[in-house]
Protein backbone atom coordinates (compact mmCIF):
# COMPACT_ATOMS: atom_id res chain seq x y z
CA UNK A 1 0.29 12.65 13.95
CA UNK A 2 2.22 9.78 11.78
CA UNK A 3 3.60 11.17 8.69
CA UNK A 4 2.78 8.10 7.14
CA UNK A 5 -0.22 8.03 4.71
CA UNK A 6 -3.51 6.22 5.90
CA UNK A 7 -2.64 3.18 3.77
CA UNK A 8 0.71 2.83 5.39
CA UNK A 9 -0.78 3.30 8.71
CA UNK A 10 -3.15 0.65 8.34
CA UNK A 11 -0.71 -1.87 6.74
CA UNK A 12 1.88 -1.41 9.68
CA UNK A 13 -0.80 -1.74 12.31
CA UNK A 14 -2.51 -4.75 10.33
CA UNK A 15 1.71 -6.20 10.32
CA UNK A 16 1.70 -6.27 14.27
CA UNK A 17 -1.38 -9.15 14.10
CA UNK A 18 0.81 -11.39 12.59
CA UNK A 19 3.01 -13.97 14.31
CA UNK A 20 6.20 -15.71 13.55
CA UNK A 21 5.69 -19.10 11.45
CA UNK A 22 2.11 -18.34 10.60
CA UNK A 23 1.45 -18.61 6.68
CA UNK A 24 -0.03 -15.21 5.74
CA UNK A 25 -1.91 -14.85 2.51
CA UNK A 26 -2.19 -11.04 1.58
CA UNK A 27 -5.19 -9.81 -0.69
CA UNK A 28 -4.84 -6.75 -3.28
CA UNK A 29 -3.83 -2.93 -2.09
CA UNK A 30 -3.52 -2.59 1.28
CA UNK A 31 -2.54 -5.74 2.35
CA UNK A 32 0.31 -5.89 -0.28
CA UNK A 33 1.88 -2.87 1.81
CA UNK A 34 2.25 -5.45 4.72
CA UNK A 35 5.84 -7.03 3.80
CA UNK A 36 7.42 -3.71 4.84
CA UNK A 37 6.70 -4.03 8.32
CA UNK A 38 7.27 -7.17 9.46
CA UNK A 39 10.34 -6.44 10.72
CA UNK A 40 12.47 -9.39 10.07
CA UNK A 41 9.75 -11.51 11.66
CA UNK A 42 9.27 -14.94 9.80
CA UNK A 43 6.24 -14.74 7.88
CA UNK A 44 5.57 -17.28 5.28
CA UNK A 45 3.43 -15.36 2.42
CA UNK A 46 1.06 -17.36 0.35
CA UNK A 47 -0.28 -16.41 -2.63
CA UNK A 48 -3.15 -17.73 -4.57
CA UNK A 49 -1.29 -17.39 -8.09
CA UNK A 50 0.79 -19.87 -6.72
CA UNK A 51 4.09 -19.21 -4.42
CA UNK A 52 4.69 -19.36 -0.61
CA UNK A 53 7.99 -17.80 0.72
CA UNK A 54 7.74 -14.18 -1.39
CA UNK A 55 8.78 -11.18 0.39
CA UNK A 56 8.60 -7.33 -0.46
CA UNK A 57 9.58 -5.43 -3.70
CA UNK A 58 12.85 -6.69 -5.65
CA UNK A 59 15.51 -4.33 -6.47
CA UNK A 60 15.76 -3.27 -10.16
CA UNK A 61 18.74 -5.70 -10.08
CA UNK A 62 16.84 -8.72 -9.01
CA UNK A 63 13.60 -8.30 -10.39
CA UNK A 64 11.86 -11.21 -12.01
CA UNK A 65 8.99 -10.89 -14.47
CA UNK A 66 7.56 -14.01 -13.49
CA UNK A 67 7.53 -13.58 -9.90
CA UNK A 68 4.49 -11.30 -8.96
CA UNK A 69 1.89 -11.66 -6.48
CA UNK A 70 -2.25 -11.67 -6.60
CA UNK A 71 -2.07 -8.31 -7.73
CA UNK A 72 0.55 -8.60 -10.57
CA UNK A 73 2.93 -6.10 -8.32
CA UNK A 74 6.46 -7.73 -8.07
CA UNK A 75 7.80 -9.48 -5.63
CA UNK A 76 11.29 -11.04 -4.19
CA UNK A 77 11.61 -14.41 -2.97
CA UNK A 78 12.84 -16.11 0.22
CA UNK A 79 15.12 -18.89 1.31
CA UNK A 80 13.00 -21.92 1.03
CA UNK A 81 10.08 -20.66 -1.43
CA UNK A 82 7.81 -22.90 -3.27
CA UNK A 83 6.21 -22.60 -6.56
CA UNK A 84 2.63 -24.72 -7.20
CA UNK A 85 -0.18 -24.22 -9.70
CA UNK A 86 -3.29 -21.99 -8.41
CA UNK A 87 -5.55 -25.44 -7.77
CA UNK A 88 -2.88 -26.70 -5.29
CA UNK A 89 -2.87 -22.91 -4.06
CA UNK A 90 -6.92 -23.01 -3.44
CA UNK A 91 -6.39 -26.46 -2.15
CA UNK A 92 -4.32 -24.78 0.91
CA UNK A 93 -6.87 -21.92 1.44
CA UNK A 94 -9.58 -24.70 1.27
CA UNK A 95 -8.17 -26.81 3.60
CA UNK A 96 -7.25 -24.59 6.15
CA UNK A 97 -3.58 -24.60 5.95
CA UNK A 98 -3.28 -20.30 5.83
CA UNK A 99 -3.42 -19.16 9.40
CA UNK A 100 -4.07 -15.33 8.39
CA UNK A 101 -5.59 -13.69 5.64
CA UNK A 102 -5.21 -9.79 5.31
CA UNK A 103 -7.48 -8.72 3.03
CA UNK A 104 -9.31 -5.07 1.91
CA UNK A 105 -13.11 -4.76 2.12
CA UNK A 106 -15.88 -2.18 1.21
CA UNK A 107 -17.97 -2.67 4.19
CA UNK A 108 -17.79 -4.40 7.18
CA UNK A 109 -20.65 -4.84 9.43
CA UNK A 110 -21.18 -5.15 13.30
CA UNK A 111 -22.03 -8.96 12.86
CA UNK A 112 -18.85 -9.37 11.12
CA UNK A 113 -20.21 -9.54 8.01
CA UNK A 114 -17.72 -8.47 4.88
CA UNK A 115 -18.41 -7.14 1.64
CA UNK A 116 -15.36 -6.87 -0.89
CA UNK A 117 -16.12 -7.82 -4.26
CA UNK A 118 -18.77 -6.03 -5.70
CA UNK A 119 -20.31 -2.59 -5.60
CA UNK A 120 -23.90 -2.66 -7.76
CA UNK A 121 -23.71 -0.83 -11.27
CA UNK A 122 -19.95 -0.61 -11.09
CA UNK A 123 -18.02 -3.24 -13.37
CA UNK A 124 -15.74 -6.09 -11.59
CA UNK A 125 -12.75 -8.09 -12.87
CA UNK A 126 -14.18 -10.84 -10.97
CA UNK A 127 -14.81 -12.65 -7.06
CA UNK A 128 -11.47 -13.78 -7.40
CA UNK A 129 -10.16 -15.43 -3.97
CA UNK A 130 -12.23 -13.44 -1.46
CA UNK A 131 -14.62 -15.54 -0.57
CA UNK A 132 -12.09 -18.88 -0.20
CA UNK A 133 -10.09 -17.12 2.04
CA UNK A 134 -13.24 -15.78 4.26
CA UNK A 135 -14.35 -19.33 4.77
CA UNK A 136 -10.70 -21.19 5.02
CA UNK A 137 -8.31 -18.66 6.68
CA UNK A 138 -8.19 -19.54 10.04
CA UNK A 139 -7.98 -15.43 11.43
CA UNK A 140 -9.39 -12.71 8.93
CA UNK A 141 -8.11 -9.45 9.25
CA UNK A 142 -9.46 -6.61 6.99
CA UNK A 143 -7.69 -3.84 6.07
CA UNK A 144 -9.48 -0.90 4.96
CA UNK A 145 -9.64 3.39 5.07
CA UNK A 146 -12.54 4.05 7.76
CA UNK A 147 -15.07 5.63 5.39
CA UNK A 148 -15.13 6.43 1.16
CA UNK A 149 -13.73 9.59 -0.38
CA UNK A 150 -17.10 11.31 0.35
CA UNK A 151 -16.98 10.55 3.52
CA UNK A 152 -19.66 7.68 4.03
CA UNK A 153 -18.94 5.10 6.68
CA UNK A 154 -17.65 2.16 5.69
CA UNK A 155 -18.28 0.43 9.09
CA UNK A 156 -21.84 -0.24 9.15
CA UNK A 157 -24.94 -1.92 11.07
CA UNK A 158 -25.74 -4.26 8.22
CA UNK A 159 -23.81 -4.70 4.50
CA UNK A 160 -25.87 -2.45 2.04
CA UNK A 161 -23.16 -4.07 -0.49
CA UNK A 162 -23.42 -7.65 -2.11
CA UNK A 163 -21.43 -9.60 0.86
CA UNK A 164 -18.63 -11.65 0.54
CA UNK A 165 -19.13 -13.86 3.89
CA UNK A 166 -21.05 -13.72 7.21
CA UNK A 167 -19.82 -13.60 10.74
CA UNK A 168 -16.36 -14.11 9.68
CA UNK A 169 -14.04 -10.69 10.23
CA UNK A 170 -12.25 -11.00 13.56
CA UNK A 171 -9.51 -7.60 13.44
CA UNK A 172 -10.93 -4.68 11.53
CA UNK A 173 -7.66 -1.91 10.65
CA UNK A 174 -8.38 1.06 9.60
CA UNK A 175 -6.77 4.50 9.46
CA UNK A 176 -8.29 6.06 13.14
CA UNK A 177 -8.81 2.51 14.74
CA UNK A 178 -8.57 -1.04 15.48
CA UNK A 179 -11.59 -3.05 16.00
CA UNK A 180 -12.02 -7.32 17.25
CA UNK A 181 -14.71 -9.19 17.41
CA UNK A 182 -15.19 -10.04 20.85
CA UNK A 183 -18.17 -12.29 21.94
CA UNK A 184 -19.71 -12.29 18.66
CA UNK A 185 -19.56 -7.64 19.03
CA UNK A 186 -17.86 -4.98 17.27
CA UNK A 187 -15.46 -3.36 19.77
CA UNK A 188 -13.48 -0.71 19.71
CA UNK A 189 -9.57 -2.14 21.17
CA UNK A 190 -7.32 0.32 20.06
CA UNK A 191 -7.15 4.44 18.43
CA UNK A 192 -4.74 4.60 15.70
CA UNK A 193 -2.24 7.41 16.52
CA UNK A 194 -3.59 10.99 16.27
CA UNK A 195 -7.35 10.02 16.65
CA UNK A 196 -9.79 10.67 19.08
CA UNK A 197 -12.73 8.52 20.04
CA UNK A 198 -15.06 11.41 18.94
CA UNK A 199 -13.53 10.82 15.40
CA UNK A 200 -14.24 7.56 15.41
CA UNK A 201 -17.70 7.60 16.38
CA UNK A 202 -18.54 10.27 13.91
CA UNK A 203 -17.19 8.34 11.15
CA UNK A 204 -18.53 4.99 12.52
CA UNK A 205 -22.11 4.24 11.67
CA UNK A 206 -22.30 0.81 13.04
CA UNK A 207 -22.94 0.46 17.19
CA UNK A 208 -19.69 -0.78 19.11
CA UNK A 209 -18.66 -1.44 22.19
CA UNK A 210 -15.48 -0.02 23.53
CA UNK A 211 -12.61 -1.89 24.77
CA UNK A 212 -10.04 0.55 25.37
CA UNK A 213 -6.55 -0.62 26.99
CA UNK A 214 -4.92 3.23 26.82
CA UNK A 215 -6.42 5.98 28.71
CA UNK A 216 -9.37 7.83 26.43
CA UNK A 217 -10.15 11.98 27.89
């Protein structure tokens, strides 16, 4: 079993999807764990607040106020970063110049469906990017624990949620498993380590296929 915690897990897995030179943008929680495992691969992080080149957390000694990413956490800079105004940013994500975006989600459906923005009688800051990124990143991974703190699946037939986009998830990460979407179905590629199959059919309320590389008893 990985002594890292479930967020971690699913942050370093949701890392290995991403290839040198692509331009990344990474959504809120999870996905802002993803600079620490990229492993010196070059990455160029977007942001929709309005910077391309940031890396992971400063040092207290060079920690700028100013720099922060969607979130507001605080971030370092690379070689060669560039600073623009948000329209510019949404111009990018529009115009499908960000190869990847990582981003969390409270459902995800079989059909690739997403829902990430709102849960009914529950109050929101706000849509915010989600729904550019679904329709203008060219790959969409999600990021997110396999079920809520009570347990309910999170990985479901159809979005009981107000959805974000439709047909659009390609690599679901979560904490037991790794799904694609392969020929328009939800399959099963890869167990996170320490989890079972069984686990991730009981937790799994949505059908899938499975697509297993490694060996499964």
């Amino acid at each position: 079993m990985s002594s890292l915690s479930a967020r971690d897990i699913i942050a370093a897995r949701a890392a290995q999807e991403l290839r040198a030179g692509d331009i990344v943008n990474l959504g809120i929680g999870i996905p802002a764990l993803v600079p620490k495992y990229l492993e010196g691969r070059q990455v160029f992080l977007h942001s929709e607040n309005g910077v391309l080149g940031f890396g992971d957390t400063p040092s207290e000694a060079d920690v700028n106020p100013n720099l922060v990413n969607a979130g507001k956490q605080l971030v370092s800079t690379l070689p060669g970063a560039a600073y623009f105004d948000s329209s510019l940013s949404f111009a990018m994500i529009r115009g499908g110049h960000v190869d990847v975006a990582v981003i969390g989600a409270l459902q995800v459906s079989a059909g690739a469906d997403i829902a990430n923005w709102a849960v009914p009688g529950k109050a929101v800051l706000g849509v915010g990017g989600a729904m550019d990124l679904c329709a203008g990143a060219r790959r969409l991974v999600v990021t997110m624990t396999h079920t809520e703190k009570d347990g309910t699946p999170k990985i479901v037939d159809d979005l009981s949620l107000p959805a974000t986009a439709f047909g659009v998830v390609d690599t679901l990460v979560t904490e037991l498993a790794v799904f694609k979407f392969q020929g328009g179905k939800l399959t099963l590629v890869e167990l996170q380590p320490g989890a079972t199959l069984d686990d991730v059919r009981a937790k799994t309320s949505a059908s899938f296929d499975v697509g297993l590389a490694q060996a499964v008893a």
